[in-house]
N, C-alpha and C. Protein backbone atom coordinates (compact mmCIF):
# COMPACT_ATOMS: atom_id res chain seq x y z
N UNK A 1 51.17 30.10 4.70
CA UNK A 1 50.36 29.19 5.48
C UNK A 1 50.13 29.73 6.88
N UNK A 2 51.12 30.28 7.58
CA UNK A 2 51.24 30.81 8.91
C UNK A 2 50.13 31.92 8.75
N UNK A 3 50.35 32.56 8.16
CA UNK A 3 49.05 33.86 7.56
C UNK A 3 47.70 33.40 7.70
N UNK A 4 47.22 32.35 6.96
CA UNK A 4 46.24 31.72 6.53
C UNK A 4 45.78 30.87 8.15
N UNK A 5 46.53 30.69 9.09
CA UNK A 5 45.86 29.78 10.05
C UNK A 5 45.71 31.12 11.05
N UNK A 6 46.88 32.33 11.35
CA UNK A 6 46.30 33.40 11.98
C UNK A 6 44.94 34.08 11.43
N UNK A 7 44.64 34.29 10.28
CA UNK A 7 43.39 34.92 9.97
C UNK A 7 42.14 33.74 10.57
N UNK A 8 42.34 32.80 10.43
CA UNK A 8 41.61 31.65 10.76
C UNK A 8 41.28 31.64 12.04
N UNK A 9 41.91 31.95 12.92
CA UNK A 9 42.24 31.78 14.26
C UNK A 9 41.19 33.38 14.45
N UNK A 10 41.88 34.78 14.54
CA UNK A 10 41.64 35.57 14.22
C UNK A 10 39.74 35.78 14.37
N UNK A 11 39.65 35.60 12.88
CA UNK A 11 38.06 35.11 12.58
C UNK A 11 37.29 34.61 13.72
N UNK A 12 37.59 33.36 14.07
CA UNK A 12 37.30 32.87 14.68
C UNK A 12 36.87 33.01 16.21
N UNK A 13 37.90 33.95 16.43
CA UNK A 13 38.05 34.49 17.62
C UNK A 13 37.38 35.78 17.60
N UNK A 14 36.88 35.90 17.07
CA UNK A 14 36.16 37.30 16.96
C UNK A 14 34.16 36.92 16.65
N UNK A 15 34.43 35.95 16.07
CA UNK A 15 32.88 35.39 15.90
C UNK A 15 32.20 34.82 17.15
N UNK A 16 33.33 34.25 17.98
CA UNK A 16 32.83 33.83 19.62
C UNK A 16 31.82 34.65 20.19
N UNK A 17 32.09 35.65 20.47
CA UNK A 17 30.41 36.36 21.02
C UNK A 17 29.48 36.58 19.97
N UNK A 18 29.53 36.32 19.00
CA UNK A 18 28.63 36.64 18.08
C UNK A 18 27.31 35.08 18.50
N UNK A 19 28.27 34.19 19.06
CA UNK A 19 27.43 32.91 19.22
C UNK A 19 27.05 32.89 20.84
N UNK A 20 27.12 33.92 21.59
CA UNK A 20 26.53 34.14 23.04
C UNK A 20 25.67 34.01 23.07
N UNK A 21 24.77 33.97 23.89
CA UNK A 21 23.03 34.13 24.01
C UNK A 21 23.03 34.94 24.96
N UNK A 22 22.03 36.11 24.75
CA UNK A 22 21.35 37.04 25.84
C UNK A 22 20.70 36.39 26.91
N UNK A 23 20.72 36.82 27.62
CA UNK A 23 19.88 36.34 29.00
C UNK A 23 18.34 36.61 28.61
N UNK A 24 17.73 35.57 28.91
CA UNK A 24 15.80 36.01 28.80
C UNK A 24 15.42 36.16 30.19
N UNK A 25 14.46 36.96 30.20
CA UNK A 25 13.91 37.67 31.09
C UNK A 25 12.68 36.35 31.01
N UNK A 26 12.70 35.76 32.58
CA UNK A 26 11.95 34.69 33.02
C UNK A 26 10.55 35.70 32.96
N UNK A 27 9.46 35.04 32.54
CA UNK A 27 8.09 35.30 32.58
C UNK A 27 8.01 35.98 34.20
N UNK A 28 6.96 37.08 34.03
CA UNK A 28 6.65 37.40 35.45
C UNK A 28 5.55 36.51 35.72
N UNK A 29 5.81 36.03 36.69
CA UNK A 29 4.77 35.13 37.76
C UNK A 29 3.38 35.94 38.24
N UNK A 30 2.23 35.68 37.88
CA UNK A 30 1.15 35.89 37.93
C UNK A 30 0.37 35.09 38.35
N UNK A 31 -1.29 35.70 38.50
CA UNK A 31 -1.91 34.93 39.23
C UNK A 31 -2.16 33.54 38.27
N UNK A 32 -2.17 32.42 39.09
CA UNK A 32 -2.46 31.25 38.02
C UNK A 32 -3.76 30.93 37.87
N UNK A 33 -4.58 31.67 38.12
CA UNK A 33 -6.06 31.82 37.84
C UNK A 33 -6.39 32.32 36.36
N UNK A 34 -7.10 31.57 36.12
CA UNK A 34 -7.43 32.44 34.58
C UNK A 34 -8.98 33.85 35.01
N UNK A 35 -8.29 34.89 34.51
CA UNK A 35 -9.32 35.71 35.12
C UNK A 35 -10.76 35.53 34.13
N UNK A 36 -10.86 35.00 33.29
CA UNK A 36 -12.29 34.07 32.96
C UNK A 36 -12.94 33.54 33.48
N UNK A 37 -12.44 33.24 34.65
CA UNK A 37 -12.58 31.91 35.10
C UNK A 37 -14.10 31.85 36.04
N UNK A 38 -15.12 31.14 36.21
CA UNK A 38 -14.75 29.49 35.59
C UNK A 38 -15.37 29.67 34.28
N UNK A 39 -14.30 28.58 33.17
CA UNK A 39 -14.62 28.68 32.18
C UNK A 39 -15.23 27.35 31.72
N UNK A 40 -16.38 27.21 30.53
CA UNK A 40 -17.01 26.40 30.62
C UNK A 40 -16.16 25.90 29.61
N UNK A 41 -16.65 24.08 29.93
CA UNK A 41 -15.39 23.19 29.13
C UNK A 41 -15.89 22.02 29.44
N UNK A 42 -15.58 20.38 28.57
CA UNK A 42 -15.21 19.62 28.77
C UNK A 42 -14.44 18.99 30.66
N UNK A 43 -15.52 18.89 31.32
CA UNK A 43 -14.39 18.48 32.76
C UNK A 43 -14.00 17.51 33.25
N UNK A 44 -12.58 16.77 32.82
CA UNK A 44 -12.33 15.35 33.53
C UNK A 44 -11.83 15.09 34.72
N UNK A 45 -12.35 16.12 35.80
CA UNK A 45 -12.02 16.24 37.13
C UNK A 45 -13.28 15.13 38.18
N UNK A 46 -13.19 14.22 39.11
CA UNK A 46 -13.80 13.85 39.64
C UNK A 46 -14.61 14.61 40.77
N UNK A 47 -15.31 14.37 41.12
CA UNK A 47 -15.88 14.83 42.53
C UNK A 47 -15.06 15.22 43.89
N UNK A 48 -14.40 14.19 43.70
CA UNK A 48 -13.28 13.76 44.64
C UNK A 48 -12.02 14.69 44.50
N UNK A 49 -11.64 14.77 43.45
CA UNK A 49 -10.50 16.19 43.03
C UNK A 49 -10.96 17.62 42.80
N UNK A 50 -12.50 17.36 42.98
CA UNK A 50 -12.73 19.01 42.56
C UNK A 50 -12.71 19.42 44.40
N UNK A 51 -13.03 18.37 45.02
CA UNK A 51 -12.88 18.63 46.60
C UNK A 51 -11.80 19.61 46.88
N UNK A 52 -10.99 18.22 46.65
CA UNK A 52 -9.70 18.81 46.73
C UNK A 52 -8.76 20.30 46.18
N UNK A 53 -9.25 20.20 45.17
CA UNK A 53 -8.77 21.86 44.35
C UNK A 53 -9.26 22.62 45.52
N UNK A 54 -10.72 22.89 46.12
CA UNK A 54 -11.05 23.66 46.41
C UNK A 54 -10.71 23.44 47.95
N UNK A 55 -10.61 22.34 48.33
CA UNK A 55 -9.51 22.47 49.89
C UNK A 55 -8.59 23.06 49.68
N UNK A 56 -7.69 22.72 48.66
CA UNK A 56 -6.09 23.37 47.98
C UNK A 56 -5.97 24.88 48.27
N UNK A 57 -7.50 25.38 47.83
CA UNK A 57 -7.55 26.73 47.44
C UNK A 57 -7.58 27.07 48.99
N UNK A 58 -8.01 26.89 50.04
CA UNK A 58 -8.28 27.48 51.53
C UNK A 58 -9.67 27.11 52.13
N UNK A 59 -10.69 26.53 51.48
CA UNK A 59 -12.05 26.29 51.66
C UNK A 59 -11.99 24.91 52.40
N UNK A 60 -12.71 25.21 53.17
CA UNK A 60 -13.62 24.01 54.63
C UNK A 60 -14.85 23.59 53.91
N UNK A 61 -15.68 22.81 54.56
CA UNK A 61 -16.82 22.16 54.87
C UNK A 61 -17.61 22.15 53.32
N UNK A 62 -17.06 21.64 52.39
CA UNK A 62 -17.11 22.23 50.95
C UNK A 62 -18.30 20.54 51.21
N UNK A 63 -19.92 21.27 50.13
CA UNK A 63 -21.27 20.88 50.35
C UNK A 63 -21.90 21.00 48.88
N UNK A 64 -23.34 19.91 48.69
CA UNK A 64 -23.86 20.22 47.84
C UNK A 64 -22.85 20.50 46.00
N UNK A 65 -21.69 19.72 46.16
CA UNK A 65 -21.20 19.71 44.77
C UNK A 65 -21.69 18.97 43.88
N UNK A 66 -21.78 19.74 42.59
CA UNK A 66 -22.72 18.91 41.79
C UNK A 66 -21.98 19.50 40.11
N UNK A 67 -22.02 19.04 39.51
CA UNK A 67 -21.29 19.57 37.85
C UNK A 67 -22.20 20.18 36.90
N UNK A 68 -22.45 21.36 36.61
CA UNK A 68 -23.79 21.66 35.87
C UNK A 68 -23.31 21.45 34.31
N UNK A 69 -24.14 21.95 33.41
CA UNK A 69 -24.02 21.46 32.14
C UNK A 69 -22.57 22.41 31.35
N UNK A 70 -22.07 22.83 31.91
CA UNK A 70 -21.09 23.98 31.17
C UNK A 70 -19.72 22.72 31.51
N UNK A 71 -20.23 21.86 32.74
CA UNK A 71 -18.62 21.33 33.33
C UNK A 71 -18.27 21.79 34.35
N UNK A 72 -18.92 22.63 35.06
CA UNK A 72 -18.05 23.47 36.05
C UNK A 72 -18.50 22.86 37.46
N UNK A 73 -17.75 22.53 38.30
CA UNK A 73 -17.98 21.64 39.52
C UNK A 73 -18.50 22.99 40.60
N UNK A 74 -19.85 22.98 41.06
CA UNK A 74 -20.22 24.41 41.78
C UNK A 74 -20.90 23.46 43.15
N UNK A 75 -20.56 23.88 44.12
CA UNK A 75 -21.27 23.66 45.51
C UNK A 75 -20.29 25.20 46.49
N UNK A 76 -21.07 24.69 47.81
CA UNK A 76 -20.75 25.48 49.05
C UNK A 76 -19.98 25.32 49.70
N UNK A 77 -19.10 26.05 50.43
CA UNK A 77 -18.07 26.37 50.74
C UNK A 77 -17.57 27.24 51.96
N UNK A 78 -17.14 26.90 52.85
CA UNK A 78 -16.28 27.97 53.43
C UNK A 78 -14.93 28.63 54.16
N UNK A 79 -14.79 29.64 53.99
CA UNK A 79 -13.54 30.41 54.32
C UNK A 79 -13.41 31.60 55.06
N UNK A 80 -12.76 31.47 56.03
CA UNK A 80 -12.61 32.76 57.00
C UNK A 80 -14.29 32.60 57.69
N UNK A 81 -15.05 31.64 58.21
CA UNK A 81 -15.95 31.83 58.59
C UNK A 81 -17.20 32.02 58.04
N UNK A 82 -16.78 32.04 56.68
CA UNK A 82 -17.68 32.38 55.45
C UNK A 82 -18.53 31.80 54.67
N UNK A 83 -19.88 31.23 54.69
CA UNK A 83 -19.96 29.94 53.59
C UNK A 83 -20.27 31.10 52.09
N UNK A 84 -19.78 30.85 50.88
CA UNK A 84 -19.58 31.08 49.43
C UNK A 84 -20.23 29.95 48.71
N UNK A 85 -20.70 30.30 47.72
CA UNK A 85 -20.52 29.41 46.37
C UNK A 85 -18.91 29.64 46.10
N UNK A 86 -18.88 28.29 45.40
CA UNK A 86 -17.60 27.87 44.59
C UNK A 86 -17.81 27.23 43.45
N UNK A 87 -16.96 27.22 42.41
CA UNK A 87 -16.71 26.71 41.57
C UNK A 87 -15.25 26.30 41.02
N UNK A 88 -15.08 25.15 40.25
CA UNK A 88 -14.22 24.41 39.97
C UNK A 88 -14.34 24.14 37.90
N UNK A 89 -13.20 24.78 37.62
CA UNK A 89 -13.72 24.75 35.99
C UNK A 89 -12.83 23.45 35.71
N UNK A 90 -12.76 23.45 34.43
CA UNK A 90 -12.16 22.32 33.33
C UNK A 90 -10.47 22.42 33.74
N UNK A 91 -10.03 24.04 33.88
CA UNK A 91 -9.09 24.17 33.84
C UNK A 91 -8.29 23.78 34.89
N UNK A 92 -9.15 23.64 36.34
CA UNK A 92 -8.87 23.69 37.73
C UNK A 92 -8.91 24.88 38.41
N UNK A 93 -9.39 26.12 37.80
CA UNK A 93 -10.03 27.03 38.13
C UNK A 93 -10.65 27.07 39.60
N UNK A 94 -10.65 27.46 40.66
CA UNK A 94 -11.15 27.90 41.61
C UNK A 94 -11.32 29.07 41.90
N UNK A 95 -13.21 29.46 41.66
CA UNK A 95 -13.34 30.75 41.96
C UNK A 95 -14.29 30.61 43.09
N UNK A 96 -15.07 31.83 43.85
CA UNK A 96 -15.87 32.56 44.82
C UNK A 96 -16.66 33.31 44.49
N UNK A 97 -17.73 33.58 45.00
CA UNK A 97 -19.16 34.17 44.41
C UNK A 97 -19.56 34.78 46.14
């Protein structure tokens, strides 16, 4: 019996790292832009939040927004002194033209 609970033990003790887990390698952090972008879609973003995305993004005096038929929230914009087109996709996409 003494035999039988050392092999037990034993076993046991030897299967312990077998039940470790490797470390995962966290995703590298990238741009959170989809480089598609803007992609045409379905958009349940308001007027009012596509503002905002595109304040979020660094853009002032943001003009003339309007949603064309793809979904994509596009008016004027500016940054660094700059007025741009902008756009605002489905995804929350904020791009520059």
């Amino acid at each position: 019996m003494k035999q039988f609970v050392f092999a037990s033990l034993l076993v046991a003790a030897m299967a312990s790292p077998a039940f470790a887990e490797e470390a995962t390698t966290p995703a590298v952090a990238g741009d959170k832009t989809n480089p598609a972008a803007p992609v045409a879609g379905k958009n349940s973003f308001t007027e009012g939040q596509a503002r905002d995305r595109i304040a979020a993004a660094g853009y002032s005096d943001v003009s003339a927004l309007v949603q064309d038929a793809d979904g994509i929230w596009r008016g004027k914009a500016s940054k660094g002194g700059t007025v741009m087109n902008v756009a605002v996709d489905f995804q929350g996409n904020v791009t520059s033209k």
